[in-house]
C-alpha atoms as a PDB file:
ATOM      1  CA  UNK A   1       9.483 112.078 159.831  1.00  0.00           C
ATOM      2  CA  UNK A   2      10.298 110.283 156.882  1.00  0.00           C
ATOM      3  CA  UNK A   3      13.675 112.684 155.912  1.00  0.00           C
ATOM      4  CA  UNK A   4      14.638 111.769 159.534  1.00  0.00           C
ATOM      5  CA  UNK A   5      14.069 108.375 159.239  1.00  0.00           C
ATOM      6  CA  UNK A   6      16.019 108.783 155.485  1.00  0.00           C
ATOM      7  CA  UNK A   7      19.046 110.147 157.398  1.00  0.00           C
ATOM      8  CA  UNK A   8      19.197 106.847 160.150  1.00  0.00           C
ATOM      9  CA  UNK A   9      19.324 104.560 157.082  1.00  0.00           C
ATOM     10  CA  UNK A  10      21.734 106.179 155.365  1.00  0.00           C
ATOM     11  CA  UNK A  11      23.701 107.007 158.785  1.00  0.00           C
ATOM     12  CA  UNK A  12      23.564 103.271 159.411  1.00  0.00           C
ATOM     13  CA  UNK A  13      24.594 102.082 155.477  1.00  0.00           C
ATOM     14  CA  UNK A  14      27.631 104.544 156.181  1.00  0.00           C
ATOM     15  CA  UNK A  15      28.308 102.774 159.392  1.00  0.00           C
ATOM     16  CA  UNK A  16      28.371  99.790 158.226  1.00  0.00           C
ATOM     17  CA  UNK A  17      30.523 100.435 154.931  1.00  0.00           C
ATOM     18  CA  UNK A  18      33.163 101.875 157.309  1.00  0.00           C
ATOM     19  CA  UNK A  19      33.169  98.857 159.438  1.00  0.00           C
ATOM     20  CA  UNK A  20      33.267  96.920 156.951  1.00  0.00           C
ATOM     21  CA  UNK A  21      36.248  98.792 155.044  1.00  0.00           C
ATOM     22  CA  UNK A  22      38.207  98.275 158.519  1.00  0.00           C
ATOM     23  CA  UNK A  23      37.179  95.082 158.582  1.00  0.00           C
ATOM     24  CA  UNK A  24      39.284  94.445 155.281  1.00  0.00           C
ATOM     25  CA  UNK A  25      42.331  96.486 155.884  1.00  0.00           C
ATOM     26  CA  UNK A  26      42.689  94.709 158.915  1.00  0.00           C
ATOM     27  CA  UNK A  27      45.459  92.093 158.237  1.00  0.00           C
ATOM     28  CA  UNK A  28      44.603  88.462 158.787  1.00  0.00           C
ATOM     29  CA  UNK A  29      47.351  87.033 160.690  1.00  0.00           C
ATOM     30  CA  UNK A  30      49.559  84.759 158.351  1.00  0.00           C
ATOM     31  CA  UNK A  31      49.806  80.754 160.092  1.00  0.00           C
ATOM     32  CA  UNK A  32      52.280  78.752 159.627  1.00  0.00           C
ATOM     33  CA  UNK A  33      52.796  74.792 160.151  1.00  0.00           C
ATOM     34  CA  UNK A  34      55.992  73.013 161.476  1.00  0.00           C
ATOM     35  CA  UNK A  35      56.913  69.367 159.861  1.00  0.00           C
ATOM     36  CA  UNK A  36      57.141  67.251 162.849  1.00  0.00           C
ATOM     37  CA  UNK A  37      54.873  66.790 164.140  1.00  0.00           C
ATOM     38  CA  UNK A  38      52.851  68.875 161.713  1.00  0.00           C
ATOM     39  CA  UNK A  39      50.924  71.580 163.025  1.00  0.00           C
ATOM     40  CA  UNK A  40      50.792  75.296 164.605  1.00  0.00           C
ATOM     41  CA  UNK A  41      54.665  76.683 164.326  1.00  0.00           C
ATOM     42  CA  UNK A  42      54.146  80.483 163.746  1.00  0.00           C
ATOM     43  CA  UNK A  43      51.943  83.252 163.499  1.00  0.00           C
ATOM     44  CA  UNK A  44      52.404  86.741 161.594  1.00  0.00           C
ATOM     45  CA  UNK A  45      49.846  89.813 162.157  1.00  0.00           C
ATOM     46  CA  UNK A  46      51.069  93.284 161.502  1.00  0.00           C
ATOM     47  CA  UNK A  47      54.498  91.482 160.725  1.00  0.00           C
ATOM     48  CA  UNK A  48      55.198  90.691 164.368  1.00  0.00           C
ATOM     49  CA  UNK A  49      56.120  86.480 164.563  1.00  0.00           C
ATOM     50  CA  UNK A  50      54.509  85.239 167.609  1.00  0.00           C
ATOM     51  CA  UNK A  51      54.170  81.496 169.219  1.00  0.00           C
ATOM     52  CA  UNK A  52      50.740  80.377 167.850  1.00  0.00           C
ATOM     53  CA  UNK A  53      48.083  81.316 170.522  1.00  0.00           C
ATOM     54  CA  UNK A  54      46.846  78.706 173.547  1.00  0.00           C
ATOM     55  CA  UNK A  55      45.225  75.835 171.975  1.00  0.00           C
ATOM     56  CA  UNK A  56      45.574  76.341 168.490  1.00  0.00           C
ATOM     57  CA  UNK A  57      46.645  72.795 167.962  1.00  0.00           C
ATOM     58  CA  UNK A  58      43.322  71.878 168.057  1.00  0.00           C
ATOM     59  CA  UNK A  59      41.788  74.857 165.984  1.00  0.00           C
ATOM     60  CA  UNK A  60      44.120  75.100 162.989  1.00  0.00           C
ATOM     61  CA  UNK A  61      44.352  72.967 160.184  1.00  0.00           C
ATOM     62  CA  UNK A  62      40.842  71.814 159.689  1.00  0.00           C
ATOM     63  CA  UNK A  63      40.492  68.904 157.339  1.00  0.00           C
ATOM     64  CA  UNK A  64      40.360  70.107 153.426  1.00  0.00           C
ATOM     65  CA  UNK A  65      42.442  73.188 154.383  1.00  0.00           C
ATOM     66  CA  UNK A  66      45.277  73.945 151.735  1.00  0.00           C
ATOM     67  CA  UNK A  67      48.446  74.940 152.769  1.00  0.00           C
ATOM     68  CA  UNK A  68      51.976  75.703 150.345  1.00  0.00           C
ATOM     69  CA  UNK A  69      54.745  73.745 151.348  1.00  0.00           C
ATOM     70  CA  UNK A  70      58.356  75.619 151.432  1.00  0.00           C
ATOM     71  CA  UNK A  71      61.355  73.856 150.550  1.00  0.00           C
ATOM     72  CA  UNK A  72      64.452  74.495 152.258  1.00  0.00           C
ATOM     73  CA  UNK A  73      65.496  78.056 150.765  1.00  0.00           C
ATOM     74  CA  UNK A  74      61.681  79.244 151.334  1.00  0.00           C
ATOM     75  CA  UNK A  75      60.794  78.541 147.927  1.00  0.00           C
ATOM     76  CA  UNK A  76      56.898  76.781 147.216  1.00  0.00           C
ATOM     77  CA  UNK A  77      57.729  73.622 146.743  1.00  0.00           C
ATOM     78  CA  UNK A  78      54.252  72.614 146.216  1.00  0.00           C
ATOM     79  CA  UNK A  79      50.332  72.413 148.165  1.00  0.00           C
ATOM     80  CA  UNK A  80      49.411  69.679 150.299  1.00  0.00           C
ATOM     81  CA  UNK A  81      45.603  69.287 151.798  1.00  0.00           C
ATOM     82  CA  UNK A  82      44.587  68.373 155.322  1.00  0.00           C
ATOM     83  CA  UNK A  83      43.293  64.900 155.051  1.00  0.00           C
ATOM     84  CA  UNK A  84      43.107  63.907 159.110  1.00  0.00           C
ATOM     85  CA  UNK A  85      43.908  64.787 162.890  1.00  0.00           C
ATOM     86  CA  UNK A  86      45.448  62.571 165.353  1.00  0.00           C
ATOM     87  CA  UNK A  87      44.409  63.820 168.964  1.00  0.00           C
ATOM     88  CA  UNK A  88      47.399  62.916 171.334  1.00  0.00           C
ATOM     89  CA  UNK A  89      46.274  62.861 174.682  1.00  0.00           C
ATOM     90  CA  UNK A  90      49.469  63.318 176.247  1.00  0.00           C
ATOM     91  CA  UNK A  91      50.049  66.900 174.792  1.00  0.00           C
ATOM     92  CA  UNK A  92      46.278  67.789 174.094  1.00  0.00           C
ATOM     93  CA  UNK A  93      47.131  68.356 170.567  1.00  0.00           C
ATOM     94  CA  UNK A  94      45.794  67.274 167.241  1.00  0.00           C
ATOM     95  CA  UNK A  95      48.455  66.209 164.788  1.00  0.00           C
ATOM     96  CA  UNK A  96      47.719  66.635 161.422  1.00  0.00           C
ATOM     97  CA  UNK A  97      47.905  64.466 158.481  1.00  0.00           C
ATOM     98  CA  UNK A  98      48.509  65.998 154.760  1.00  0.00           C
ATOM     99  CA  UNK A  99      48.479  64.700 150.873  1.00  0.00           C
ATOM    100  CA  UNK A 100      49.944  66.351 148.296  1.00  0.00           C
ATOM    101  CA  UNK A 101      48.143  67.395 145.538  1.00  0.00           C
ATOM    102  CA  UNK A 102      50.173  69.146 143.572  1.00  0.00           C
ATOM    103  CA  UNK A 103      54.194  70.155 143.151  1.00  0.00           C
ATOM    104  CA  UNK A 104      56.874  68.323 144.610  1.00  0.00           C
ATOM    105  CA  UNK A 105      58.056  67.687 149.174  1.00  0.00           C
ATOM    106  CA  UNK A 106      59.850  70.259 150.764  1.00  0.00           C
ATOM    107  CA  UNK A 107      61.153  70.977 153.771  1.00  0.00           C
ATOM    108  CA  UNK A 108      58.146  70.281 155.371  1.00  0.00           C
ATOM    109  CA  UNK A 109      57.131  73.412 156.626  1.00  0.00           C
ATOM    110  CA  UNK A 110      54.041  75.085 155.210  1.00  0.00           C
ATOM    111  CA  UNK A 111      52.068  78.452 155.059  1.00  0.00           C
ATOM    112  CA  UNK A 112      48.495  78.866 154.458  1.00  0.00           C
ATOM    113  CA  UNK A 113      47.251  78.996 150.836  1.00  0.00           C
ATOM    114  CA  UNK A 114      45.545  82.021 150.966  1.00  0.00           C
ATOM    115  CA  UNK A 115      48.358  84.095 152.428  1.00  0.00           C
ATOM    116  CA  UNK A 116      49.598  85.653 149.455  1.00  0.00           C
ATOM    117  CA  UNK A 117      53.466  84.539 150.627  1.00  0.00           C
ATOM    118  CA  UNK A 118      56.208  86.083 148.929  1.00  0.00           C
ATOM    119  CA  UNK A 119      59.130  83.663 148.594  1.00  0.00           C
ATOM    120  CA  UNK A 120      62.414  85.563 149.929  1.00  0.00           C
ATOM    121  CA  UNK A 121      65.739  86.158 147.987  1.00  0.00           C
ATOM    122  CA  UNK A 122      67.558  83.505 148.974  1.00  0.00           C
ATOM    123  CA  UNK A 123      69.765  81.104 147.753  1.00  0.00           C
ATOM    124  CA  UNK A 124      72.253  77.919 148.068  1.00  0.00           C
ATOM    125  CA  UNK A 125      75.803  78.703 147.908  1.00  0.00           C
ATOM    126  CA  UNK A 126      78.692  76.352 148.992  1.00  0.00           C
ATOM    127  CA  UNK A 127      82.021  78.235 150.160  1.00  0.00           C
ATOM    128  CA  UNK A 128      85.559  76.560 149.141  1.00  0.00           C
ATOM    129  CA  UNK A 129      87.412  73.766 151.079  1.00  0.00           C
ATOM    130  CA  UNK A 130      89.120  76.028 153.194  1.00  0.00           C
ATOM    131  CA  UNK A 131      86.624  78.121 154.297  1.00  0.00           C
ATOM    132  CA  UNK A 132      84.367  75.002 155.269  1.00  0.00           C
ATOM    133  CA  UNK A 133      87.567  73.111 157.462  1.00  0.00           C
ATOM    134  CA  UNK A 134      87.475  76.649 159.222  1.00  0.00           C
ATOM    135  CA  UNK A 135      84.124  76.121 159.994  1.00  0.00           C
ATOM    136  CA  UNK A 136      84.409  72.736 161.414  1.00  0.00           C
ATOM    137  CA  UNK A 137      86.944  73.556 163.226  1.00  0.00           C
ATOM    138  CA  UNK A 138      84.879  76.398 164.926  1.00  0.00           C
ATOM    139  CA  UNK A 139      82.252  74.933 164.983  1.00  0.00           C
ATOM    140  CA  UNK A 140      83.491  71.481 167.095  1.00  0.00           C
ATOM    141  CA  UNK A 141      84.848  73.980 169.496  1.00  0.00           C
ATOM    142  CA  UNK A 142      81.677  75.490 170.446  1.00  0.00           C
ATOM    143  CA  UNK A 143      79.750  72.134 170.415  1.00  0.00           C
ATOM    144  CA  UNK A 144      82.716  70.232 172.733  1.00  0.00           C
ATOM    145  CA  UNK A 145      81.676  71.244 176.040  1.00  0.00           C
ATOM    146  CA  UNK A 146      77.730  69.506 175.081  1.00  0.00           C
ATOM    147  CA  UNK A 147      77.952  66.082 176.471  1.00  0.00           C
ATOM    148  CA  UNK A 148      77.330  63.975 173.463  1.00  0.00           C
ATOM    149  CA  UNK A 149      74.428  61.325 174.334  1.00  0.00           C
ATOM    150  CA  UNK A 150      74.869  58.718 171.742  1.00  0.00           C
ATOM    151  CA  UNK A 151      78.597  59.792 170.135  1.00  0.00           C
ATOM    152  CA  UNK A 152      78.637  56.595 168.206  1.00  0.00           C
ATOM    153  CA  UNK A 153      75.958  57.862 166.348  1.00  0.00           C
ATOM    154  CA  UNK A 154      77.186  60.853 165.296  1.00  0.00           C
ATOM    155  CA  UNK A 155      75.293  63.106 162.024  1.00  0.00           C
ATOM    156  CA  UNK A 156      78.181  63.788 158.945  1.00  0.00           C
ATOM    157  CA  UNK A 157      79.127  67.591 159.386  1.00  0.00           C
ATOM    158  CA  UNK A 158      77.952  68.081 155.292  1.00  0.00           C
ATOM    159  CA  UNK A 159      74.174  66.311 156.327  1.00  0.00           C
ATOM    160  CA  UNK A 160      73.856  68.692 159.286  1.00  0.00           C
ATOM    161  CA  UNK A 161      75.369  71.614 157.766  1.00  0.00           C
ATOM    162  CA  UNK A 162      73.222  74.200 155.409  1.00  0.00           C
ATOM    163  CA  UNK A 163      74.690  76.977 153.581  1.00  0.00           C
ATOM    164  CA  UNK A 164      72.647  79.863 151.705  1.00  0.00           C
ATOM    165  CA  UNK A 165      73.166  83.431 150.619  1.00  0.00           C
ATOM    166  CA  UNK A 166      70.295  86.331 151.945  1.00  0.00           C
ATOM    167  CA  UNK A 167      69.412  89.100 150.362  1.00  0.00           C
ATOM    168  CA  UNK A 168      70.655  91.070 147.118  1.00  0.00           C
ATOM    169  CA  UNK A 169      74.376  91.869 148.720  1.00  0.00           C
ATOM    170  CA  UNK A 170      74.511  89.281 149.450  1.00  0.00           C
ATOM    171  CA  UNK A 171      75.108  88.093 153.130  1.00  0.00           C
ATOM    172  CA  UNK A 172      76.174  85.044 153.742  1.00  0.00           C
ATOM    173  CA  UNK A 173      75.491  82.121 156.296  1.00  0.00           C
ATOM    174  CA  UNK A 174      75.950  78.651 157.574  1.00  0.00           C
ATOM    175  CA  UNK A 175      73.692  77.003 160.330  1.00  0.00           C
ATOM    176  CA  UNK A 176      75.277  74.149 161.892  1.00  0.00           C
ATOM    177  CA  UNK A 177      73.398  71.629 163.227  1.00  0.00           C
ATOM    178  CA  UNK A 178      74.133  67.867 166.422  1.00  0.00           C
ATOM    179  CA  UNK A 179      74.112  68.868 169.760  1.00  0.00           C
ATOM    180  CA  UNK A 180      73.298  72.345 169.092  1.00  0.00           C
ATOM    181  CA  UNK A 181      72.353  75.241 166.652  1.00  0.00           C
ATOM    182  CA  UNK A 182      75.063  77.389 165.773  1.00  0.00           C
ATOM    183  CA  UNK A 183      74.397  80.222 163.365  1.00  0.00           C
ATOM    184  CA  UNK A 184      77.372  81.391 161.466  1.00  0.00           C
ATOM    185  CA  UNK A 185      77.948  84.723 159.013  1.00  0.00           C
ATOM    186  CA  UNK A 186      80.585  84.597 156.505  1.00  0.00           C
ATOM    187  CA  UNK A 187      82.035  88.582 156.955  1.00  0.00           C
ATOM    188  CA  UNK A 188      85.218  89.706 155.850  1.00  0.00           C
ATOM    189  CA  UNK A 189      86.791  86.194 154.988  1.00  0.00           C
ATOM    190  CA  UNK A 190      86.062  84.728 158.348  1.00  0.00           C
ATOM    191  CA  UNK A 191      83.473  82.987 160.311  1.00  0.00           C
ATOM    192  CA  UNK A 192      81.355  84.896 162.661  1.00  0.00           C
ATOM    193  CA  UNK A 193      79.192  82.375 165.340  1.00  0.00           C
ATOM    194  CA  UNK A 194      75.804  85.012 165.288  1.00  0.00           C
ATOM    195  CA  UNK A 195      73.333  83.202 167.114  1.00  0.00           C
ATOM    196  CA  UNK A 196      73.325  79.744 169.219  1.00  0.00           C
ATOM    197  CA  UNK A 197      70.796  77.584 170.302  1.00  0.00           C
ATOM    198  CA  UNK A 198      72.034  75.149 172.797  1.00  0.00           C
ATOM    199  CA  UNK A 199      70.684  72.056 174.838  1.00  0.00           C
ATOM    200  CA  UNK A 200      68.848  73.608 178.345  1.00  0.00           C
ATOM    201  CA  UNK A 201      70.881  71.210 180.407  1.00  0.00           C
ATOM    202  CA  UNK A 202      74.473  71.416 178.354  1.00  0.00           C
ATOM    203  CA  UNK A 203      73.157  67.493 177.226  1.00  0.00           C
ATOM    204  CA  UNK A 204      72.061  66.645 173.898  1.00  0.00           C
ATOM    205  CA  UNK A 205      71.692  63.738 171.517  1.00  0.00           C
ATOM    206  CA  UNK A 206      73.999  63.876 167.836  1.00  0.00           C
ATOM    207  CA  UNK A 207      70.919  64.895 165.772  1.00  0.00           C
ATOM    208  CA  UNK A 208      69.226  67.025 167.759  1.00  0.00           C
ATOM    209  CA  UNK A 209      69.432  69.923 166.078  1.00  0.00           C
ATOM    210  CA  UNK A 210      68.550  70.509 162.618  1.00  0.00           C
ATOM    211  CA  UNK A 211      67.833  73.274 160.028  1.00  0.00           C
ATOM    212  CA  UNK A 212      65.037  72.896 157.925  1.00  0.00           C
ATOM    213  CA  UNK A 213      64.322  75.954 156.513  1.00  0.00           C
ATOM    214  CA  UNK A 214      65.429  79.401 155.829  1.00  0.00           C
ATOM    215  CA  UNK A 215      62.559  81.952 155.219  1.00  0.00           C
ATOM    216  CA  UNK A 216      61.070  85.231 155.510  1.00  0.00           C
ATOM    217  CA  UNK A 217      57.672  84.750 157.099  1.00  0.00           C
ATOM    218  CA  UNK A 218      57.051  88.234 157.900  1.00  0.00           C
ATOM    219  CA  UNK A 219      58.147  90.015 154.858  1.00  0.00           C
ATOM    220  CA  UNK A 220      60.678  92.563 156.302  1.00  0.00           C
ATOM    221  CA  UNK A 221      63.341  91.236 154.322  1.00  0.00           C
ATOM    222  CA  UNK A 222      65.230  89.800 157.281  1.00  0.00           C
ATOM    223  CA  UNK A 223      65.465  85.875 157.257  1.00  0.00           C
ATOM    224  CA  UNK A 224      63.809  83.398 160.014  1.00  0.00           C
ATOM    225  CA  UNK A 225      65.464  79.960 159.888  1.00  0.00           C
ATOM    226  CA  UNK A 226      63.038  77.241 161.125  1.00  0.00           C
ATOM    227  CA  UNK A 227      64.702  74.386 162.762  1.00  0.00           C
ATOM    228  CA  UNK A 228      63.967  70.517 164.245  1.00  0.00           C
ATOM    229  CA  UNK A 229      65.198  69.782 167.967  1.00  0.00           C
ATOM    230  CA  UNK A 230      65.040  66.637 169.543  1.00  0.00           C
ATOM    231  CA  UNK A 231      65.283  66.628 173.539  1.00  0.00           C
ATOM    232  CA  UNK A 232      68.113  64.719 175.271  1.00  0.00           C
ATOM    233  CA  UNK A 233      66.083  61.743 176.527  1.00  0.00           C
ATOM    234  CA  UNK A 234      64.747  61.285 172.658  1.00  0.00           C
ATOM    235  CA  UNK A 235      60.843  61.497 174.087  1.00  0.00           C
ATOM    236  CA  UNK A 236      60.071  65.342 173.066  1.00  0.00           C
ATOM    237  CA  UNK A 237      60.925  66.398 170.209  1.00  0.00           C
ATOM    238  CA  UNK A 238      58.982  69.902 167.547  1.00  0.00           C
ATOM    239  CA  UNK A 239      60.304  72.364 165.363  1.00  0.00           C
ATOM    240  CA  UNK A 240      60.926  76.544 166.371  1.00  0.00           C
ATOM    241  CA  UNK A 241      61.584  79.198 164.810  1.00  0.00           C
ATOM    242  CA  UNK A 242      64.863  81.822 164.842  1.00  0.00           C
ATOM    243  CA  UNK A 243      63.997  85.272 164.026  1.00  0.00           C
ATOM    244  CA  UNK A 244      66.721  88.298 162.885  1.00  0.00           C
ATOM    245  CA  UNK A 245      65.507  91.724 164.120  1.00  0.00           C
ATOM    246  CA  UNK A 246      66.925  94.860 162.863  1.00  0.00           C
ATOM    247  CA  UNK A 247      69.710  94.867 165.050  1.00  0.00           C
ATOM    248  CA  UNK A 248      71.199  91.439 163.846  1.00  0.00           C
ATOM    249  CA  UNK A 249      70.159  89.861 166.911  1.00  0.00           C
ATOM    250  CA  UNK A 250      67.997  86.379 166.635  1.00  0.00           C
ATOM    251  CA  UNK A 251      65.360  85.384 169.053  1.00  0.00           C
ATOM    252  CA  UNK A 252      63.409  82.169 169.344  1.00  0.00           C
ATOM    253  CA  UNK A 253      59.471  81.744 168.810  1.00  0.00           C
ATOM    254  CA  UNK A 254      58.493  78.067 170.470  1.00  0.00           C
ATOM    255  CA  UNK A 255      55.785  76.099 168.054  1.00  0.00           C
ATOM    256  CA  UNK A 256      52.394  75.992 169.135  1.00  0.00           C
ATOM    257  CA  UNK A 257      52.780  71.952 169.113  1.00  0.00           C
ATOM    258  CA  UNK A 258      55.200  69.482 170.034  1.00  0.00           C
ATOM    259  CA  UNK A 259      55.819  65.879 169.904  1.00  0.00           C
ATOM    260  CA  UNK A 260      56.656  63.401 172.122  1.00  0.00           C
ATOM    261  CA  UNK A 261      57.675  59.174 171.987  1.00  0.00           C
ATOM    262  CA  UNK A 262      56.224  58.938 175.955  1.00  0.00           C
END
């Protein structure tokens, strides 16, 4: 009686090792925060990005959670702490407040502290006169048929405009940002228009698009650009994600969280 009852103990000490050991190899998903308004923008598990699950405005981000604040090339820039959450009634959200506590402001996008994030290889790079009057030349002719909102208003091309260089090669980009998203390569001397995002009703206010952020969230070596959009009334407004698969195509993951003026 007592070897059997030996053998169930050490049955159940194996059991629970093994659980346990799956337990840990089991990847946490990876969250990450949009700027404005700040809260859920992304999550990674098993390096698929997803929209952050139903309700997770009011779950993540609980007050004296640490999060590492990317700058605009995916860089840390620094860690901020949750210090408060604003429950908006009119999208059911919490909106969270942060302090820094140590490094410098970002881009205003952040990843959790514990993540273990691997900044990617990227960097600034400005291309020569030339190239960027060929670029606002293109890029006015895909953003003319958008029926400009408030046109006396209008965004600089060189503050709505971010360049940077992916990868060891390397390959080369522009996002363009006003009344849409346009995501340009730089191959073979010329631009190449990859990937736009444009207003759901062809109607869009001068800043409402913007780049904030160029990074790699999932580590597959393939960039995500994280971007602000402002709807054409002005009264919703969050930030999204772009994505590059494999195949050079970009999809969209919405926020978890938006904002809104109403």
């Amino acid at each position: 009686m007592a070897r059997i009852l030996s053998r169930i103990a050490a049955g159940v000490v194996v059991g629970l090792l093994a659980t346990s050991s799956a337990r840990a190899s089991r990847p946490h998903p990876v969250r990450f925060l949009g700027a404005d308004p700040v809260g859920p923008l992304a999550s990674v598990e098993r390096a698929v990005i997803r929209t952050p699950e139903a309700r997770s405005c009011r779950a993540w981000g609980p007050v004296g959670s640490r999060w590492e604040e990317l700058d605009p090339l995916g860089q840390i820039a620094g860690e901020v702490v949750v210090t408060g959450r604003d429950f908006y009634a009119y999208s059911g959200c919490d909106e969270l407040g942060v302090r820094r506590v140590n490094g410098h402001r970002g881009a205003g996008v952040y990843v959790e502290a514990q993540a273990g994030y691997r900044a990617p290889d990227s960097r600034r790079w400005r291309p020569d006169d030339a190239s960027i009057a060929t670029l606002v030349t293109l890029a006015s002719a895909r953003q003319r048929g958008i029926t400009h909102l408030d046109p006396s208003h209008g965004v600089p091309f060189s503050r709505r405009t971010f360049f940077f260089e992916w990868g060891p090669a390397p390959e080369r980009f522009a996002v363009v940002g006003g009344v849409s998203l346009l995501v340009c390569a730089w191959q073979g001397g010329r631009w190449t228009v990859v990937h736009e995002v444009t207003p759901p009703k062809g109607r869009a206010v001068e800043r409402g698009y913007r780049a904030l952020a160029v990074t790699d969230m999932n580590g597959d070596g393939l960039p995500e650009i994280v971007f602000h959009r402002l709807e054409e009334s002005g009264e919703w407004y969050g930030d999204a994600t772009l994505s590059r698969r494999p195949d050079g195509a970009w999809v969209e993951i919405d926020a978890g969280i938006f904002g809104s003026t109403a």
